[in-house]
N, C-alpha and C. Protein backbone atom coordinates (compact mmCIF):
# COMPACT_ATOMS: atom_id res chain seq x y z
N UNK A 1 84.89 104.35 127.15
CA UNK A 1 84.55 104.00 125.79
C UNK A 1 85.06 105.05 124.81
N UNK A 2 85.33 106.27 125.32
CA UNK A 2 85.52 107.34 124.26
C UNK A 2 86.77 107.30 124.35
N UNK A 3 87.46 107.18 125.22
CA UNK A 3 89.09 106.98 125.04
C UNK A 3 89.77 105.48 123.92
N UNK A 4 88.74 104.72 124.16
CA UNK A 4 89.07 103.62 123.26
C UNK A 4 88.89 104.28 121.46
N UNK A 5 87.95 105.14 121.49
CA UNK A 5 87.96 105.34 120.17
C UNK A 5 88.68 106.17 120.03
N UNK A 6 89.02 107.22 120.55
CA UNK A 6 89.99 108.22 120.41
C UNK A 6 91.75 107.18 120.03
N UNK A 7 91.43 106.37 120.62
CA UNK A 7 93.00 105.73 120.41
C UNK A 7 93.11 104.85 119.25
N UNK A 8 91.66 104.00 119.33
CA UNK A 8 91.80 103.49 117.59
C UNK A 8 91.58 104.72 116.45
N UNK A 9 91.06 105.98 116.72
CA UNK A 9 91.43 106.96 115.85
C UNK A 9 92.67 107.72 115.41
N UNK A 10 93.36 107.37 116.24
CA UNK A 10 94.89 108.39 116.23
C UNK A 10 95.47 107.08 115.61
N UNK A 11 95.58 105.56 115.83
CA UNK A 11 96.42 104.81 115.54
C UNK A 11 96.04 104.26 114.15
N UNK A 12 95.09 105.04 113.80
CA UNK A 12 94.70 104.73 111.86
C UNK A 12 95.07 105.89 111.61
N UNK A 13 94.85 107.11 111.81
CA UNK A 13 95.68 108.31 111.50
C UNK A 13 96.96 107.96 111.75
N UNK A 14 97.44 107.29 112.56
CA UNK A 14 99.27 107.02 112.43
C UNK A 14 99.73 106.50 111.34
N UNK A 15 98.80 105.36 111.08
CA UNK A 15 99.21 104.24 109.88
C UNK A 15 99.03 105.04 108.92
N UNK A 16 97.93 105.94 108.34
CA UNK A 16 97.61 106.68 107.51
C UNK A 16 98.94 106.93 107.04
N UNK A 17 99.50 107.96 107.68
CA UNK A 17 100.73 108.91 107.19
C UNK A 17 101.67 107.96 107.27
N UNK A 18 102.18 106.68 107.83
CA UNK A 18 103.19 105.94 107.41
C UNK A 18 102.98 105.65 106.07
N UNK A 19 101.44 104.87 105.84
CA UNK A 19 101.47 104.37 104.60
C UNK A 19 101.80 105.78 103.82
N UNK A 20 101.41 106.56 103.81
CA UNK A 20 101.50 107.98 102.71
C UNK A 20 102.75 107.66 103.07
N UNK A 21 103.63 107.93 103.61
CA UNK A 21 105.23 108.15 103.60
C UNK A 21 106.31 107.49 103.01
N UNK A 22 105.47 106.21 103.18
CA UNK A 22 106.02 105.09 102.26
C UNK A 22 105.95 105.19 100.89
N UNK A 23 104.79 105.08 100.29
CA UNK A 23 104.18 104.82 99.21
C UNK A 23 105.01 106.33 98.39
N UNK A 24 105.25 107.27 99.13
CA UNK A 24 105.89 108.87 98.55
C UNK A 24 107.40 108.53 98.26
N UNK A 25 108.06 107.22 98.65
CA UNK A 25 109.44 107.40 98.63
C UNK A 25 109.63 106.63 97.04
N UNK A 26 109.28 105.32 96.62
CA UNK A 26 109.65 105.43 95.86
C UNK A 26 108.89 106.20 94.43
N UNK A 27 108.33 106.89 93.90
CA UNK A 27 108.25 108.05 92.92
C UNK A 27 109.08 108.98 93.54
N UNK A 28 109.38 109.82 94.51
CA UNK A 28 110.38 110.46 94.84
C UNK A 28 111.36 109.97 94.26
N UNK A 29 112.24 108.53 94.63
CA UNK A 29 113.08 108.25 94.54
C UNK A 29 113.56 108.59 92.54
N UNK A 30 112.12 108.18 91.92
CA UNK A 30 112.18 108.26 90.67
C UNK A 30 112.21 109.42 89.83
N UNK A 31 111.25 110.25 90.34
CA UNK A 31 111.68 111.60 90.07
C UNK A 31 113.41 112.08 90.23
N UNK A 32 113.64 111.85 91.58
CA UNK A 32 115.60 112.25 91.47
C UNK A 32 116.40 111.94 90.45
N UNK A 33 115.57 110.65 90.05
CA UNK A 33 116.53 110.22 88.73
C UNK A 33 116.39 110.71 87.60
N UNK A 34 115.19 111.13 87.36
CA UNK A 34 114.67 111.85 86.13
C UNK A 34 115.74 113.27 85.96
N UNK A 35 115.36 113.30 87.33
CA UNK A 35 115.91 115.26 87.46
C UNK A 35 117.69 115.49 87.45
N UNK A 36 118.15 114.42 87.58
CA UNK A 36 119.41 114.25 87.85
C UNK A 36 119.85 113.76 86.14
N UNK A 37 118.86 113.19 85.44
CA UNK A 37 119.13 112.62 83.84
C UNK A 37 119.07 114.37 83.03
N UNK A 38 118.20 115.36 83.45
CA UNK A 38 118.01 116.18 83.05
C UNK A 38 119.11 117.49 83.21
N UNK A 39 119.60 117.08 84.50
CA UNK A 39 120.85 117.84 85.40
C UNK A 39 121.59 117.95 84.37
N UNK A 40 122.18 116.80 84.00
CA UNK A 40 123.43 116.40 83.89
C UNK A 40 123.36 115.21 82.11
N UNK A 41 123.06 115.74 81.35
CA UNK A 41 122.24 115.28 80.32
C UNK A 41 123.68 114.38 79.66
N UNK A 42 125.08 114.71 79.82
CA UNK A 42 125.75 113.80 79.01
C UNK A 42 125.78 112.63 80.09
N UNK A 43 125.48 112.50 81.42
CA UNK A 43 125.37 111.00 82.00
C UNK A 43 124.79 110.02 81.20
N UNK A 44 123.30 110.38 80.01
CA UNK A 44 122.43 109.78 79.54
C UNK A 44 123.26 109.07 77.86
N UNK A 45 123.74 108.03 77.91
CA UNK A 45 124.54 108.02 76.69
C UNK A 45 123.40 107.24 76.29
N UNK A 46 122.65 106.93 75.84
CA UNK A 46 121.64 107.55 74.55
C UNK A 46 121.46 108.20 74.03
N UNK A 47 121.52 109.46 74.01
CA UNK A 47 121.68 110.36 73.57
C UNK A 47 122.96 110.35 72.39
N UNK A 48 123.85 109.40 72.59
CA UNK A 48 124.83 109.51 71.20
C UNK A 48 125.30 107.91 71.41
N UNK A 49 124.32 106.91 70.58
CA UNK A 49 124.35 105.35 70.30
C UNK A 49 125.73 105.03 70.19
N UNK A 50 126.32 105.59 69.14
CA UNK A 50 127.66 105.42 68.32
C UNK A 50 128.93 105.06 69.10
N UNK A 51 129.21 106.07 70.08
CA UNK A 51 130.43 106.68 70.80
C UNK A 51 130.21 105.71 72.53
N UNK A 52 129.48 104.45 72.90
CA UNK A 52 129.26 103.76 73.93
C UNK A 52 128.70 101.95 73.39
N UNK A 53 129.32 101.58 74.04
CA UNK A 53 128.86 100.22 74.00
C UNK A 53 127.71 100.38 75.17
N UNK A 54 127.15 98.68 74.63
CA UNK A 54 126.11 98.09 74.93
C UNK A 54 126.17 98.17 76.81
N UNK A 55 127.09 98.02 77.56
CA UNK A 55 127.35 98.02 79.06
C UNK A 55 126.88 99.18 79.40
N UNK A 56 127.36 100.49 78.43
CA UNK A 56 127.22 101.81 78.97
C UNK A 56 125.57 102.68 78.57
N UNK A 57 124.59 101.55 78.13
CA UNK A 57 124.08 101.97 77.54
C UNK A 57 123.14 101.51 79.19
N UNK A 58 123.23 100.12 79.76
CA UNK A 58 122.17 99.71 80.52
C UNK A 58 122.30 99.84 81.51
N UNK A 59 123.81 100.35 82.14
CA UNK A 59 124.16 100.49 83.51
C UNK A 59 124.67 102.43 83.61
N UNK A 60 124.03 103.16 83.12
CA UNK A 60 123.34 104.53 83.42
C UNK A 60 123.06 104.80 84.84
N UNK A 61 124.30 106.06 85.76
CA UNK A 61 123.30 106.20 86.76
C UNK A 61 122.40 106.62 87.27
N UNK A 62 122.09 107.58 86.29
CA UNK A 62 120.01 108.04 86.31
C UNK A 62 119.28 106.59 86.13
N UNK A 63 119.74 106.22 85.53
CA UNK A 63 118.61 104.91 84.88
C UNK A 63 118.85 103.89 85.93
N UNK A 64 119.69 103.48 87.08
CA UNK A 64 119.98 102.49 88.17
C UNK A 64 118.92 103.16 89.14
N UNK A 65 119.10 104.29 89.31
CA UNK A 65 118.10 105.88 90.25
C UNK A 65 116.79 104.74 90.01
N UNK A 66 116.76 105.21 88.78
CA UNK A 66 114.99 104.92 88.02
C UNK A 66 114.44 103.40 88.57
N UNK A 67 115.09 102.83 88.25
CA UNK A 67 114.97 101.23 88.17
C UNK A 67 115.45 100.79 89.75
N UNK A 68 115.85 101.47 90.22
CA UNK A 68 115.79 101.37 92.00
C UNK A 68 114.44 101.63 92.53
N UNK A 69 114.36 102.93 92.18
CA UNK A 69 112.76 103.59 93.07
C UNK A 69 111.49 103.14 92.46
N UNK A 70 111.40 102.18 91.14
CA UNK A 70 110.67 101.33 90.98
C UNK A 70 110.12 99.92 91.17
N UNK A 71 111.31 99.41 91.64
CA UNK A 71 111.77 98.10 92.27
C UNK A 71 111.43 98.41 94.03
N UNK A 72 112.04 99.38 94.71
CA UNK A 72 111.73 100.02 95.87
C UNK A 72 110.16 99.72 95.75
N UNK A 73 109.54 100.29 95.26
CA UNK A 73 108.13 100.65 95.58
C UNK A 73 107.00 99.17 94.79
N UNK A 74 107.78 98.75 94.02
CA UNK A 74 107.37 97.07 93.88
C UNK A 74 107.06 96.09 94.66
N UNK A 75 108.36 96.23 94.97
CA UNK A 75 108.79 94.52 95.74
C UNK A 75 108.54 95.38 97.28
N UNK A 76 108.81 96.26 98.07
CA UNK A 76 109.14 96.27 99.29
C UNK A 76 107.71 97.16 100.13
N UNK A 77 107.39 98.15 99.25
CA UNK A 77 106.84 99.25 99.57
C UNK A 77 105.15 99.14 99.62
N UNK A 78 104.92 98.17 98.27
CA UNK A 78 103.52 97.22 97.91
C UNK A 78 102.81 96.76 98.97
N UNK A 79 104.09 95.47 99.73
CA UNK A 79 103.74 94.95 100.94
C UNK A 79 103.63 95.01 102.12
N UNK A 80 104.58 95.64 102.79
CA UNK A 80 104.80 96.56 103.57
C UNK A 80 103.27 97.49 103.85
N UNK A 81 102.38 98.11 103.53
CA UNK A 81 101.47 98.65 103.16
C UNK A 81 100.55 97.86 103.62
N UNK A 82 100.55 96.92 102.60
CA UNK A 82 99.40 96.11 102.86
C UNK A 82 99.44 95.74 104.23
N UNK A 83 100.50 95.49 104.98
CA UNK A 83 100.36 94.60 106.07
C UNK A 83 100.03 95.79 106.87
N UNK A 84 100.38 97.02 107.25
CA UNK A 84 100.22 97.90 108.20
C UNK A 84 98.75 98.06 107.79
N UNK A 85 97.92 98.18 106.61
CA UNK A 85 96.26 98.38 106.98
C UNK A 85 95.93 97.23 107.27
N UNK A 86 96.41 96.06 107.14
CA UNK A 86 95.97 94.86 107.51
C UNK A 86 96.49 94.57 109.42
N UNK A 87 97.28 95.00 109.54
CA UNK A 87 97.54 95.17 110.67
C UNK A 87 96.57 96.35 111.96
N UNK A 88 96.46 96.71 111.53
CA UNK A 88 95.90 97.94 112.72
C UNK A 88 94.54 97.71 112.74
């Protein structure tokens, strides 16, 4: 009996840290983009409206970064989650 709980204890502590691992990638992912907009500040053409069209304004690759690791952690990362505590 004590080995049974010992093993449903380690295998919610497993899921535990997946879910944490998961749920850490995309804000990670978003932070890089932030830090990489900050890096490298003329990537960000907002910063001067005038001198870029409308294409260069929405396809930014800090801002693809951003809008990845938010979408990441939306659509994939949400569910994913759910099913592993729903699972174990």
């Amino acid at each position: 009996m004590e080995s049974e709980l010992t093993a449903t204890l380690e295998r919610a502590a497993h899921s535990t840290w997946r879910a944490l691992a998961l749920t850490a990638i995309g804000p990670l992912t978003v932070l890089a983009g932030v830090a990489w907009a900050l890096v490298q500040p003329y990537r960000v053409t907002l910063l001067d409206p005038r001198a870029h069209g409308v294409w260069d304004h929405v396809v930014q690759p800090p801002l693809l970064v951003v809008t990845v690791g938010v979408l990441f952690h939306v659509v994939v990362v949400r569910p994913l989650v759910r099913a592993l505590e729903g699972g174990s």
